[in-house]
N, C-alpha and C. Protein backbone atom coordinates (compact mmCIF):
# COMPACT_ATOMS: atom_id res chain seq x y z
N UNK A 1 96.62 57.10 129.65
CA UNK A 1 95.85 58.25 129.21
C UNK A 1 96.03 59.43 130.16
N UNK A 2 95.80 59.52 131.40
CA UNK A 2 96.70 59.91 132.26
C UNK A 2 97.51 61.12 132.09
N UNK A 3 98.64 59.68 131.64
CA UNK A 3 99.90 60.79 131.75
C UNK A 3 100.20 61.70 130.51
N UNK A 4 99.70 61.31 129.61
CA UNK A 4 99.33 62.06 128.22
C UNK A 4 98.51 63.47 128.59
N UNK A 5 97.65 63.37 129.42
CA UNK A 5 96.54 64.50 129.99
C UNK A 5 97.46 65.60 131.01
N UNK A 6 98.13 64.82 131.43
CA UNK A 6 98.80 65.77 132.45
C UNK A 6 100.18 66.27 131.66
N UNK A 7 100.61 65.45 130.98
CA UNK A 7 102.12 66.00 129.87
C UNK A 7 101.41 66.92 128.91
N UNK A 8 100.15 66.68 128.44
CA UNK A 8 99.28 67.81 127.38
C UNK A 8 99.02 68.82 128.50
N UNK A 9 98.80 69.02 129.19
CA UNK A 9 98.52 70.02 130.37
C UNK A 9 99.69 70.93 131.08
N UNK A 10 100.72 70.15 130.97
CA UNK A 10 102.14 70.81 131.23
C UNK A 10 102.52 71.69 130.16
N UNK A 11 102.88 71.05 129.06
CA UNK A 11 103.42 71.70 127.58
C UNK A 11 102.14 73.15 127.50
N UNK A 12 101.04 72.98 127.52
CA UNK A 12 100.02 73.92 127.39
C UNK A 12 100.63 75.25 128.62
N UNK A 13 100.64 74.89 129.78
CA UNK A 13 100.71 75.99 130.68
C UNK A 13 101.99 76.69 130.49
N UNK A 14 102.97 75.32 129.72
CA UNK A 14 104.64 76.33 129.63
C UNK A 14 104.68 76.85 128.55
N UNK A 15 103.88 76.99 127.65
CA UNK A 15 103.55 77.27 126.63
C UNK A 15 102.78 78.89 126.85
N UNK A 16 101.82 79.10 127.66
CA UNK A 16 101.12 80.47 127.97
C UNK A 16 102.64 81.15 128.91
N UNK A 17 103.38 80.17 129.84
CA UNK A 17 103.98 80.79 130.28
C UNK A 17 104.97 81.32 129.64
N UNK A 18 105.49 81.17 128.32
CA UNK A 18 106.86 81.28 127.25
C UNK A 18 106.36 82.52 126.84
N UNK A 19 104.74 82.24 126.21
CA UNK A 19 104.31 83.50 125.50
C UNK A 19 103.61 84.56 126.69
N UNK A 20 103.85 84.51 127.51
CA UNK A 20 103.39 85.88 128.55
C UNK A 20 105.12 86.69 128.67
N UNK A 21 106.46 85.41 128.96
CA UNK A 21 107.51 85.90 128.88
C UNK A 21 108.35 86.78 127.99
N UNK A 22 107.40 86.63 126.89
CA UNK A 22 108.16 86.85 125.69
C UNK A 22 107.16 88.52 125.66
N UNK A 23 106.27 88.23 126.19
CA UNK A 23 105.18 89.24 126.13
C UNK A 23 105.90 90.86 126.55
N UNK A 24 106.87 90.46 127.51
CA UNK A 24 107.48 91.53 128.07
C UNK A 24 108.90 92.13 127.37
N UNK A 25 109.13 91.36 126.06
CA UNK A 25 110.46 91.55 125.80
C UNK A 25 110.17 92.08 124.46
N UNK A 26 111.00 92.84 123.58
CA UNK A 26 110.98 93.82 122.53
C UNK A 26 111.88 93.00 121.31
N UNK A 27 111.45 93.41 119.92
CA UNK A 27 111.65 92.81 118.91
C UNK A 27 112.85 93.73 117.89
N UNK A 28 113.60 93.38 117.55
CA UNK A 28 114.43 94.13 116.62
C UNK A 28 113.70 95.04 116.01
N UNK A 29 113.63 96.51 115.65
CA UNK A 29 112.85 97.61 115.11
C UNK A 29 114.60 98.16 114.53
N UNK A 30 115.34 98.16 114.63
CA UNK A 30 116.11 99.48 113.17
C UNK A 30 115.79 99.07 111.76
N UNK A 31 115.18 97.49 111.48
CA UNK A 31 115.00 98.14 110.04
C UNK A 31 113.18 98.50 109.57
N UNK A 32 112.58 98.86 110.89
CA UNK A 32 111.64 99.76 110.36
C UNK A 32 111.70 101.25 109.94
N UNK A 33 111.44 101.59 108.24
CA UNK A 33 111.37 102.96 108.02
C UNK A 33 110.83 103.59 108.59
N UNK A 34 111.41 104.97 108.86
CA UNK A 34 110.86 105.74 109.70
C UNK A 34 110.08 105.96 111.03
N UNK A 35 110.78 105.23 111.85
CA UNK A 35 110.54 104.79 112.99
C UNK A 35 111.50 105.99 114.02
N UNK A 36 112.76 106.22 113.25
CA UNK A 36 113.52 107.43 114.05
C UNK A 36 112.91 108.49 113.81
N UNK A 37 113.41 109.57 114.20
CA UNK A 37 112.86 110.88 114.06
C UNK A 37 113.87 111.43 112.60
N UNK A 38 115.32 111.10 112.56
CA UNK A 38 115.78 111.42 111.72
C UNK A 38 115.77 110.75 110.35
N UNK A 39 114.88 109.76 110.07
CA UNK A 39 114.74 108.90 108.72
C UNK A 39 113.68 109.19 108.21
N UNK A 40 112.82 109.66 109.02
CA UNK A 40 111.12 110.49 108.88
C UNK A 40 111.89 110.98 107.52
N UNK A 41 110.66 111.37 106.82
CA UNK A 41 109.89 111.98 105.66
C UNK A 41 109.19 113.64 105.79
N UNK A 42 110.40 114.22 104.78
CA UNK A 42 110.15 116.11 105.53
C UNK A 42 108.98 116.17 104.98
N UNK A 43 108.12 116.98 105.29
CA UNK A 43 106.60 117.74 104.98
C UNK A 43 105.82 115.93 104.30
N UNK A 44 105.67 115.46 105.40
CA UNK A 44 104.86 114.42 104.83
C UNK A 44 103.57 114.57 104.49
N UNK A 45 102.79 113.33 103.41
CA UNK A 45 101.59 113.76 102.40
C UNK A 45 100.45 113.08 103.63
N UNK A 46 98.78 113.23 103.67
CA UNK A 46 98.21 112.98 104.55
C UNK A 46 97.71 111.46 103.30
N UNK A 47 98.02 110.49 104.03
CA UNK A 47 97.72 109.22 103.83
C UNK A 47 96.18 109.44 102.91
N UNK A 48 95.24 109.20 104.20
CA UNK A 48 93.81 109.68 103.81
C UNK A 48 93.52 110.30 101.97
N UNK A 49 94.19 111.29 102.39
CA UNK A 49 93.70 112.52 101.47
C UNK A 49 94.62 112.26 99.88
N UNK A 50 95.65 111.30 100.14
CA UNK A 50 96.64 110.74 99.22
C UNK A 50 95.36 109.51 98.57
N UNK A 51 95.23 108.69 99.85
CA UNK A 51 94.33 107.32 99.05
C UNK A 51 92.90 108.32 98.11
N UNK A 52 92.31 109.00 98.60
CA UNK A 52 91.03 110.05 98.35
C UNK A 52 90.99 110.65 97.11
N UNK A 53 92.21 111.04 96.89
CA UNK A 53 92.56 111.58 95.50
C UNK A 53 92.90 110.69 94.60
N UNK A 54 93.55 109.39 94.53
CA UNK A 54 93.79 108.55 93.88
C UNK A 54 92.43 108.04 93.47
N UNK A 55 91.24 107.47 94.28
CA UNK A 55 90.55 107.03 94.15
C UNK A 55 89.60 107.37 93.19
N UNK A 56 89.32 109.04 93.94
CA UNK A 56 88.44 109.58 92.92
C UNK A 56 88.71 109.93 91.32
N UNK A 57 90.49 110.41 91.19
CA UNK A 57 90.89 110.50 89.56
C UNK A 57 90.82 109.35 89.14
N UNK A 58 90.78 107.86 89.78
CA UNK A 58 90.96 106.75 89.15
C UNK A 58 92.54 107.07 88.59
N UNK A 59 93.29 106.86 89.51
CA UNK A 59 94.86 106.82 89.68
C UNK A 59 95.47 105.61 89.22
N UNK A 60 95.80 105.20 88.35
CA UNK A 60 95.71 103.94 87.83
C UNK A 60 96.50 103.02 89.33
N UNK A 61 97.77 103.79 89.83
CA UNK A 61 98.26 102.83 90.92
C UNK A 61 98.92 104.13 91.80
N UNK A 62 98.70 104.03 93.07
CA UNK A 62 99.54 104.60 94.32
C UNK A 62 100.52 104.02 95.79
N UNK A 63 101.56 104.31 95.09
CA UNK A 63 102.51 103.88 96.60
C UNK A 63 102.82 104.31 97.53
N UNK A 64 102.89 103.82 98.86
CA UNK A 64 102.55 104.63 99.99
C UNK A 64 103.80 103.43 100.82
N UNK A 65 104.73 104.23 101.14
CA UNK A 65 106.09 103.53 101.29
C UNK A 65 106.29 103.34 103.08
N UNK A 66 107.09 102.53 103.33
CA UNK A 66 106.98 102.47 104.96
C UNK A 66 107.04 103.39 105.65
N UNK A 67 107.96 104.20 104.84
CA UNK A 67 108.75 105.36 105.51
C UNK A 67 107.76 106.53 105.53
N UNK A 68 106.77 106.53 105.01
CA UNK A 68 106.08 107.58 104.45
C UNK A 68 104.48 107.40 105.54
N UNK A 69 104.38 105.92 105.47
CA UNK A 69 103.36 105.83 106.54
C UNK A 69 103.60 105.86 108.09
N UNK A 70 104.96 105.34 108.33
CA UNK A 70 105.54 105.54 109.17
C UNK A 70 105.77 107.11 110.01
N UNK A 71 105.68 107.99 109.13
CA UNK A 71 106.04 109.13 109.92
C UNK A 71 104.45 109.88 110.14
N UNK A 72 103.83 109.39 109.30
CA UNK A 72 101.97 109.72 108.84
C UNK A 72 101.56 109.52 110.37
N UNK A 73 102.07 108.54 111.10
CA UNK A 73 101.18 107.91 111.92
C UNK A 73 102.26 108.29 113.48
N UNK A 74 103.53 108.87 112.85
CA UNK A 74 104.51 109.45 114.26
C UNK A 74 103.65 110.50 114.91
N UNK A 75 103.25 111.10 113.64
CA UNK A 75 102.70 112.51 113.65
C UNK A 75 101.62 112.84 113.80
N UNK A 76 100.43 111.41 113.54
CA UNK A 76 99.46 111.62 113.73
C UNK A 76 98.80 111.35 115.24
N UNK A 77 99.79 109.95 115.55
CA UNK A 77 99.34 109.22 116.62
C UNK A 77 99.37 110.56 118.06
N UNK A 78 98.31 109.70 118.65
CA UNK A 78 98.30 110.21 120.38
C UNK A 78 97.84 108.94 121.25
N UNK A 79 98.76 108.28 121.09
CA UNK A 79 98.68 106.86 121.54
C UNK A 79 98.31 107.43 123.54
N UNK A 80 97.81 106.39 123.47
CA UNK A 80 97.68 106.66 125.26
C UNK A 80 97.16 104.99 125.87
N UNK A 81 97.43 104.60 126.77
CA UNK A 81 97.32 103.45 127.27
C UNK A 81 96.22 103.32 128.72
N UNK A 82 95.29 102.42 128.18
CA UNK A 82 94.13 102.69 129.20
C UNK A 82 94.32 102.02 129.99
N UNK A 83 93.52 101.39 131.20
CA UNK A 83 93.03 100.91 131.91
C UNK A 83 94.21 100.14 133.16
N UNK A 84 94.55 98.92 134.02
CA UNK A 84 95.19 99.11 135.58
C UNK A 84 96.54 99.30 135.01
N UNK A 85 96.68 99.33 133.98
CA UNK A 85 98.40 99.19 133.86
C UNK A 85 98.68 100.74 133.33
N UNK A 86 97.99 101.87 132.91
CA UNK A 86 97.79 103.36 132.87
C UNK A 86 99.00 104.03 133.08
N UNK A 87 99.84 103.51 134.73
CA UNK A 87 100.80 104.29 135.25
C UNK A 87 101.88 103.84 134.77
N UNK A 88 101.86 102.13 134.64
CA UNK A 88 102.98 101.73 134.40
C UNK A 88 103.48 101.85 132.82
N UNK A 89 102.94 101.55 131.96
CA UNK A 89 102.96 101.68 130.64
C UNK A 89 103.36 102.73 130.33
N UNK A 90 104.29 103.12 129.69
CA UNK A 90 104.06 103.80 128.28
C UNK A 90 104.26 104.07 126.71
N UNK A 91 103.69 104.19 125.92
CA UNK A 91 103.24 103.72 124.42
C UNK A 91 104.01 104.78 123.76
N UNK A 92 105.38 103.93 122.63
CA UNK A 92 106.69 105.52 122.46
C UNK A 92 106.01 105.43 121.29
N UNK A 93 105.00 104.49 120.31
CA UNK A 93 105.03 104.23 118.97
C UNK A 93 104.53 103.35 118.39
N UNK A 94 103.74 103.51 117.38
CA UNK A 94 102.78 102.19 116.40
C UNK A 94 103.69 102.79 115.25
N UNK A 95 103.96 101.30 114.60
CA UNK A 95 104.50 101.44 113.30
C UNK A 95 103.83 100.07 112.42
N UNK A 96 104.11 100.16 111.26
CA UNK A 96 103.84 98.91 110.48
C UNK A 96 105.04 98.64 109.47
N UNK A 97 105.47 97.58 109.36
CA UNK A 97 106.33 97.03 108.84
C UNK A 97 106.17 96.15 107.03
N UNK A 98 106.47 96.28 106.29
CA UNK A 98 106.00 95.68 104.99
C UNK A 98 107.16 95.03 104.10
N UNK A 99 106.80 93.87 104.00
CA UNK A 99 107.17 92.67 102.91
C UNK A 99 106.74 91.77 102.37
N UNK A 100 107.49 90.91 101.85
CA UNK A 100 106.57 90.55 100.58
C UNK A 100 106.37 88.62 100.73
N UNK A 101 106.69 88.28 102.19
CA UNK A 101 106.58 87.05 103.04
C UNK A 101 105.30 86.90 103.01
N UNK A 102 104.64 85.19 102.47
CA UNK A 102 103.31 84.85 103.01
C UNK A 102 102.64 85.85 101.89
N UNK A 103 102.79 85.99 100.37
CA UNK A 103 102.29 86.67 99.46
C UNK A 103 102.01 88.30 99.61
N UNK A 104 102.86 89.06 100.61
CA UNK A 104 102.48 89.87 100.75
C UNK A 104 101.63 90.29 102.36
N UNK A 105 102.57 90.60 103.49
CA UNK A 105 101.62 90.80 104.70
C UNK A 105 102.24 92.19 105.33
N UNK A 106 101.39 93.01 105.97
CA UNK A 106 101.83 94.03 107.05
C UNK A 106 101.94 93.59 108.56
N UNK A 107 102.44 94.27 108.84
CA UNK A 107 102.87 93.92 110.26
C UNK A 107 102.69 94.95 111.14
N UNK A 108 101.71 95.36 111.81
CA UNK A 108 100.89 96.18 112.93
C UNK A 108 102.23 96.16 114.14
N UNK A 109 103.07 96.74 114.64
CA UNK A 109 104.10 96.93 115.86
C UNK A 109 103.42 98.23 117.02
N UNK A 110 103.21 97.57 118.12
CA UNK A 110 102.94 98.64 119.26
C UNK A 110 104.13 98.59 120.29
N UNK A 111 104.86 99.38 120.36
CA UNK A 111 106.18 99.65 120.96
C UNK A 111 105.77 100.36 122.36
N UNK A 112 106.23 99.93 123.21
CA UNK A 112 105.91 100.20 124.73
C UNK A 112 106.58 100.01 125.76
N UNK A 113 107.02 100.79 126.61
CA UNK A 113 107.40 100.62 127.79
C UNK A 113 106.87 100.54 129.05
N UNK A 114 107.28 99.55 129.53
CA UNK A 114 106.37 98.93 130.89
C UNK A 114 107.50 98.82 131.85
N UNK A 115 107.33 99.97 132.87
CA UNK A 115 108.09 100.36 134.00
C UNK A 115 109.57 100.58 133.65
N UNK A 116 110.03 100.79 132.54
CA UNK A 116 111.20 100.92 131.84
C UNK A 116 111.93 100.38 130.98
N UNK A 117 111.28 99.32 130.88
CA UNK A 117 111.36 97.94 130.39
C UNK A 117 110.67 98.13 128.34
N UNK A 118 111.77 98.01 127.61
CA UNK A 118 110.77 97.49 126.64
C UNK A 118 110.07 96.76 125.92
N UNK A 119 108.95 96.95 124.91
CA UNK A 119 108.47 95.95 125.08
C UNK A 119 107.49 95.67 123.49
N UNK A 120 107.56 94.81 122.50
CA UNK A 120 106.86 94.93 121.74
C UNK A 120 105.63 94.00 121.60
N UNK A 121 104.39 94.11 120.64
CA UNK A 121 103.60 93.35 120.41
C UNK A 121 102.79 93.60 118.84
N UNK A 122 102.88 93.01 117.95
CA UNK A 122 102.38 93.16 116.85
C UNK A 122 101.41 91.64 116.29
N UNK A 123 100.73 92.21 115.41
CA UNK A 123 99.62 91.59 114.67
C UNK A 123 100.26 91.74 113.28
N UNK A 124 99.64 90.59 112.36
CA UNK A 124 100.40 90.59 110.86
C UNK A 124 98.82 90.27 110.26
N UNK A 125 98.87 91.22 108.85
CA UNK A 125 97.77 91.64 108.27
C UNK A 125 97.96 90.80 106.76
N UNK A 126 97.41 90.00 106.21
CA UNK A 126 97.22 89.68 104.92
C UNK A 126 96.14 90.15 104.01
N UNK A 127 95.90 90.59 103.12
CA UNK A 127 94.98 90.66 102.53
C UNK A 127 94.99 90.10 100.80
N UNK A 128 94.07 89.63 100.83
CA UNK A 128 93.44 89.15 99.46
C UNK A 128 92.18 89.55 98.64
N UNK A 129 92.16 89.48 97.15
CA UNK A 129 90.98 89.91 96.37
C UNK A 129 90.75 88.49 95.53
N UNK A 130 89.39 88.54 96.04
CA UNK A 130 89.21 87.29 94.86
C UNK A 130 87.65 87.77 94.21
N UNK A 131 87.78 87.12 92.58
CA UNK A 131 86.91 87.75 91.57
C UNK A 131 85.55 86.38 91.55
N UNK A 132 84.66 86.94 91.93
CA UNK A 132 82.92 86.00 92.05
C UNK A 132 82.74 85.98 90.29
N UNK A 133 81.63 85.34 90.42
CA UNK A 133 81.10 84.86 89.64
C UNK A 133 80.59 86.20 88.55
N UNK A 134 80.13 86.84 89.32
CA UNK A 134 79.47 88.10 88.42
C UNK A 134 80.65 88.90 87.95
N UNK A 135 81.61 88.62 87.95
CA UNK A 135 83.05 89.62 88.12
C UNK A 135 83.06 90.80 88.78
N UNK A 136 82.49 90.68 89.60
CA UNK A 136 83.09 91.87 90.83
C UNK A 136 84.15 91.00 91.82
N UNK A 137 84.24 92.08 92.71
CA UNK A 137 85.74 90.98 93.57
C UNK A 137 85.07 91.19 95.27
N UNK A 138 85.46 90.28 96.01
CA UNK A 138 85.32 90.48 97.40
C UNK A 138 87.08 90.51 97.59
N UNK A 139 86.81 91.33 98.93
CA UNK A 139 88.39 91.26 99.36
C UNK A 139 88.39 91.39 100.49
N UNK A 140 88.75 89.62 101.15
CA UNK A 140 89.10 89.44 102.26
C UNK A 140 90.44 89.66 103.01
N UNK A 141 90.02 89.74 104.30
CA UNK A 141 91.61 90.51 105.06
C UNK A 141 91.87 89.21 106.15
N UNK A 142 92.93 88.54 106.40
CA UNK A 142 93.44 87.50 107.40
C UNK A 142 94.50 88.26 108.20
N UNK A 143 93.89 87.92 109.61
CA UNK A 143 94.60 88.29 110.61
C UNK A 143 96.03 87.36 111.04
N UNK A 144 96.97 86.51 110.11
CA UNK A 144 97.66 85.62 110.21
C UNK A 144 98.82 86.17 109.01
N UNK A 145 99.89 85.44 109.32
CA UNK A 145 101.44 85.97 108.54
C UNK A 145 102.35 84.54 108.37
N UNK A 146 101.24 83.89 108.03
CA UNK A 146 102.16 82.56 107.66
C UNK A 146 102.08 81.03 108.53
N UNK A 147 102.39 80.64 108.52
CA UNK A 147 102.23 78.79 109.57
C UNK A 147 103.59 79.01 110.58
N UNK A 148 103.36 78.30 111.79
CA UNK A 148 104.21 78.35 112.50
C UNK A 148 104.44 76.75 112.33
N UNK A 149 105.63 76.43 111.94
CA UNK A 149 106.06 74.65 112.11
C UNK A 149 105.13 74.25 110.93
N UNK A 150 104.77 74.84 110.26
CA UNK A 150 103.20 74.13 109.03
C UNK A 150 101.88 73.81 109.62
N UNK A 151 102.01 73.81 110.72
CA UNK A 151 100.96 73.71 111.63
C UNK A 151 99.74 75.06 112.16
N UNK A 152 100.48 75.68 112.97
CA UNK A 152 99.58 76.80 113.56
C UNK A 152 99.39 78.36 112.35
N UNK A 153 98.68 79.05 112.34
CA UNK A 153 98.10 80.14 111.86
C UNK A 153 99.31 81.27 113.16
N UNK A 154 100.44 81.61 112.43
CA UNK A 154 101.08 83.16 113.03
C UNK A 154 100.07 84.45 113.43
N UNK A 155 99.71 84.83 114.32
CA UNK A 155 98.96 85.60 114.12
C UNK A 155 99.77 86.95 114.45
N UNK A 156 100.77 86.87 115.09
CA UNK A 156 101.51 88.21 115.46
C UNK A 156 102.89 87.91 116.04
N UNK A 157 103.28 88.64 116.60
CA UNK A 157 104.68 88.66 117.55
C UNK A 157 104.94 88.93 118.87
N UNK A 158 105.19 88.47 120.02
CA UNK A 158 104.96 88.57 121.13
C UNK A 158 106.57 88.96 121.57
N UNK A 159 107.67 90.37 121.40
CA UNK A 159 108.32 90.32 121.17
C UNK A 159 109.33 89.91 120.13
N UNK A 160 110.22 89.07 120.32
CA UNK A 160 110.88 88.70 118.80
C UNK A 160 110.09 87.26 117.86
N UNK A 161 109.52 87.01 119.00
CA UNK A 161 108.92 85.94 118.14
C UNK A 161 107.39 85.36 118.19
N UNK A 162 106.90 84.65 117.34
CA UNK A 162 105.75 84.56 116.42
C UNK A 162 104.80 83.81 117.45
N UNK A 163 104.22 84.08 117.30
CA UNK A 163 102.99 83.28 118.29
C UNK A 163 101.96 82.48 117.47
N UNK A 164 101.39 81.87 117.91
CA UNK A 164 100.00 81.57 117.43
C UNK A 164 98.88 82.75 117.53
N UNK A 165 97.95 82.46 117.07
CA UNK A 165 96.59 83.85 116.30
C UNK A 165 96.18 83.36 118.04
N UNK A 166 95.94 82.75 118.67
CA UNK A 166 95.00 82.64 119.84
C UNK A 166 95.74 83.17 120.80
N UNK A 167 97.02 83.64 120.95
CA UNK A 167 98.11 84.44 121.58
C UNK A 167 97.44 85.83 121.04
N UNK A 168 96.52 86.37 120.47
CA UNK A 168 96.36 87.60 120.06
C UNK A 168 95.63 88.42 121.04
N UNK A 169 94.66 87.24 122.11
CA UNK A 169 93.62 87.40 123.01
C UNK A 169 94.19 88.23 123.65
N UNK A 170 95.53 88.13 124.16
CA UNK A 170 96.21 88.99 125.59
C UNK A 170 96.33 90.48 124.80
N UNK A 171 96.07 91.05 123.40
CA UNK A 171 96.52 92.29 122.88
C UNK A 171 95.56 92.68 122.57
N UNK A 172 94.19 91.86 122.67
CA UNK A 172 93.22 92.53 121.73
C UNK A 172 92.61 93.77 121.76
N UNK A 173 92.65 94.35 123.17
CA UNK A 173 92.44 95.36 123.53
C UNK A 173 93.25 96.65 123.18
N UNK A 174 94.22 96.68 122.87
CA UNK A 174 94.96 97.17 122.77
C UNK A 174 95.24 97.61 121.52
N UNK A 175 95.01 96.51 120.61
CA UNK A 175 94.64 96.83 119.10
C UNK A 175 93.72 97.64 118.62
N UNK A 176 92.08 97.04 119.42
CA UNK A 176 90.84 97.38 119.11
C UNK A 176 91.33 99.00 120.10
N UNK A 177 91.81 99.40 120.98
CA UNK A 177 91.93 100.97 121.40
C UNK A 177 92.85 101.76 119.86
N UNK A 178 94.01 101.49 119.34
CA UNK A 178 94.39 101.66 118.15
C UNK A 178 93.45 101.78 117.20
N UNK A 179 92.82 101.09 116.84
CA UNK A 179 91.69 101.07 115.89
C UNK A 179 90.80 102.05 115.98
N UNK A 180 90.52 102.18 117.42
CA UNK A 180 89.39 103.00 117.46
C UNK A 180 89.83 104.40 117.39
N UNK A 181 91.07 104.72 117.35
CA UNK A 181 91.85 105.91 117.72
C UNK A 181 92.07 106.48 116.19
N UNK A 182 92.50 105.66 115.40
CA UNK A 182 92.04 106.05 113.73
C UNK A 182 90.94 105.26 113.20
N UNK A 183 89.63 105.20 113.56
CA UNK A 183 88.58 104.91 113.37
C UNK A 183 87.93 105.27 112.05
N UNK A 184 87.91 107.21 112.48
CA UNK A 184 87.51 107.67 110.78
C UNK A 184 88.67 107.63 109.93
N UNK A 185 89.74 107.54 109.71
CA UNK A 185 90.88 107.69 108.81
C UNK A 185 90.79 106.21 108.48
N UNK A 186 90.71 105.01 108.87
CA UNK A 186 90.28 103.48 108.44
C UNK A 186 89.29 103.29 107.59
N UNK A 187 88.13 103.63 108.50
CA UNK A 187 86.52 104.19 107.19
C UNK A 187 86.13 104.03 106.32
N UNK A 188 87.28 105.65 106.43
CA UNK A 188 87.25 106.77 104.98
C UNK A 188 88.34 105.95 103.89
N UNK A 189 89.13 105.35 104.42
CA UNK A 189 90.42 104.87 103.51
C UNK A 189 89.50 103.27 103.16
N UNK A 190 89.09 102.49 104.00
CA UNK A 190 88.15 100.75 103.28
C UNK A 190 87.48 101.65 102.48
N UNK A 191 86.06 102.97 102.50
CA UNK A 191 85.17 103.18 101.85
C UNK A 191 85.97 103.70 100.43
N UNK A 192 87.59 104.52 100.24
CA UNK A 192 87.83 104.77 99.18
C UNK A 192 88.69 103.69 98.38
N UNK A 193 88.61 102.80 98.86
CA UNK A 193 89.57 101.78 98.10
C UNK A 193 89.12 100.81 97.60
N UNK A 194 88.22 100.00 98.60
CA UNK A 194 87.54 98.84 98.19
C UNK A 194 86.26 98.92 97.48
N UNK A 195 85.44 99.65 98.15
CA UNK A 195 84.01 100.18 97.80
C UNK A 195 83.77 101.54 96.61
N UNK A 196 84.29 102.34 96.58
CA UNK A 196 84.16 103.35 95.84
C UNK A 196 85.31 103.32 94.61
N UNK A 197 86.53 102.90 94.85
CA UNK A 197 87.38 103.29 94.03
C UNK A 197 87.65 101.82 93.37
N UNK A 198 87.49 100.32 94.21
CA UNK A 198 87.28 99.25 93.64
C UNK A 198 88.80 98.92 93.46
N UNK A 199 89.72 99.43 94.48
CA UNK A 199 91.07 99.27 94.39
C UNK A 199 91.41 97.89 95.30
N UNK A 200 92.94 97.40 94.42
CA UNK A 200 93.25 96.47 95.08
C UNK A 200 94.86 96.70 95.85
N UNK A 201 94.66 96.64 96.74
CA UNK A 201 95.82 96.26 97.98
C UNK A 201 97.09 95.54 98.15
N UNK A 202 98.36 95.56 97.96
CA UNK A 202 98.82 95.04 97.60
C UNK A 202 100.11 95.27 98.50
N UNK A 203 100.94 94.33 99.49
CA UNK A 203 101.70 94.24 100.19
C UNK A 203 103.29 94.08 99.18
N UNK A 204 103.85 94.90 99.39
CA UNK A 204 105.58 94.36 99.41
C UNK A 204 106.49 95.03 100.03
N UNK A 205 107.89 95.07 99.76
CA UNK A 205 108.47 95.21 100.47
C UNK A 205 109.06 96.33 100.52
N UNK A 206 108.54 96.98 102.00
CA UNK A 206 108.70 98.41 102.08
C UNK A 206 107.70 99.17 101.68
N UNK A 207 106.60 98.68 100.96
CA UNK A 207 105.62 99.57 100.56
C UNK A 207 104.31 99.06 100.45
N UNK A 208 103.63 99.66 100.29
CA UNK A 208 101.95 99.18 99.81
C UNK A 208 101.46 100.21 98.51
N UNK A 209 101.62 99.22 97.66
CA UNK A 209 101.29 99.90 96.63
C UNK A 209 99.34 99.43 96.08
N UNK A 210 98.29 100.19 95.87
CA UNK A 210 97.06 100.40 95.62
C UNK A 210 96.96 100.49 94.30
N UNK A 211 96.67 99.08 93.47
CA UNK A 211 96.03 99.92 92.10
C UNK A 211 94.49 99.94 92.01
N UNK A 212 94.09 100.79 91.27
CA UNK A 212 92.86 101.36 90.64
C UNK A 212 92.33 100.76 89.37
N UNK A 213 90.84 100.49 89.01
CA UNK A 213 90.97 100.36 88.01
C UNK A 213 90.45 101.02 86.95
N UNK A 214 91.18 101.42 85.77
CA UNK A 214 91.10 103.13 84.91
C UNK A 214 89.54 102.49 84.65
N UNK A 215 89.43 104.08 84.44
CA UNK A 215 88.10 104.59 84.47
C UNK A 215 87.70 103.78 82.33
């Protein structure tokens, strides 16, 4: 029993140690849209004010393409990196990535350089609608992008590759500063989609397309 405790204790620590390694290393990005400056989207539409209008005409469906959110958020972002690592860090880019893997998931990418070094870390977004009893719908959101081995819950990417969801602990901060940084533009976009406009969400590839349902 023993040696089972101490071999479960080994695999565990080389295991935090693989995913701290990997923590520092960067993930293939050319086939994210609009991630260059030259694949950007000229006079791009304001996300927000795109979902806002859909909602309220009761738009029967709206697509909102990688490339299109991608440059939304080049342009919008003022990424800045807090707290002891401040000097060393710095944050070139949040992008999100979309296909149609695991029924449909997004993929949250924070692109960063740490002392010159690059470096990625992303979270993968699922979402689902399911219809109750009264026929209205709840629509839950999973912070996971599929099974790792059939076993573990993916929760993101630690560089090129997939981690487990409890590997998310070392980013969470970092997310939740993101979050809070488009705070009202998140909001305003759950309050016009889910709640007011009663729209459903819908992941594929390259795009997120929103339908409505006619008035």
């Amino acid at each position: 029993m023993k040696r089972y405790f101490i071999l479960f204790t080994l695999s565990l620590v080389g295991a935090l140690g693989y995913g701290i390694f990997l923590g520092f290393q960067s993930q293939d990005l050319s086939d994210i849209k609009g991630r260059l400056e030259d694949d950007r989207t000229n006079n791009p539409s304001s996300i927000p004010s795109l979902i806002q209008d859909a909602a309220k005409n009761r738009i029967d469906s709206v697509t909102i393409t990688e490339r299109e959110l991608n440059t939304w958020l080049a342009n919008k972002l003022k990424a800045r990196q807090e707290g002891l690592l401040a000097d060393h860090v710095k944050i070139k880019g949040v992008w999100v990535r979309f296909n149609e893997e695991e029924g449909g998931r997004a993929e949250i990418i924070i692109e960063r350089e740490i002392k010159g070094h690059p470096q990625t870390v992303s979270k993968f977004i699922r979402i689902e609608r399911k219809k109750k009893e009264d026929g209205s719908f709840t629509t839950y959101i999973y912070e996971d992008g599929g099974r790792i081995w059939n076993l573990l819950a993916a929760g993101g990417r630690f560089g090129p590759a997939r981690v487990p969801q409890g590997f998310l602990f070392f980013t969470h901060n970092a997310f939740q500063s993101l979050r809070n940084l488009f705070s009202d533009e998140l909001t305003a976009m759950e309050e016009e989609i889910t709640k007011r406009g009663g729209g459903r969400i819908i992941f594929e590839e390259d795009q997120m397309r929103i339908d409505f349902p006619k008035n």
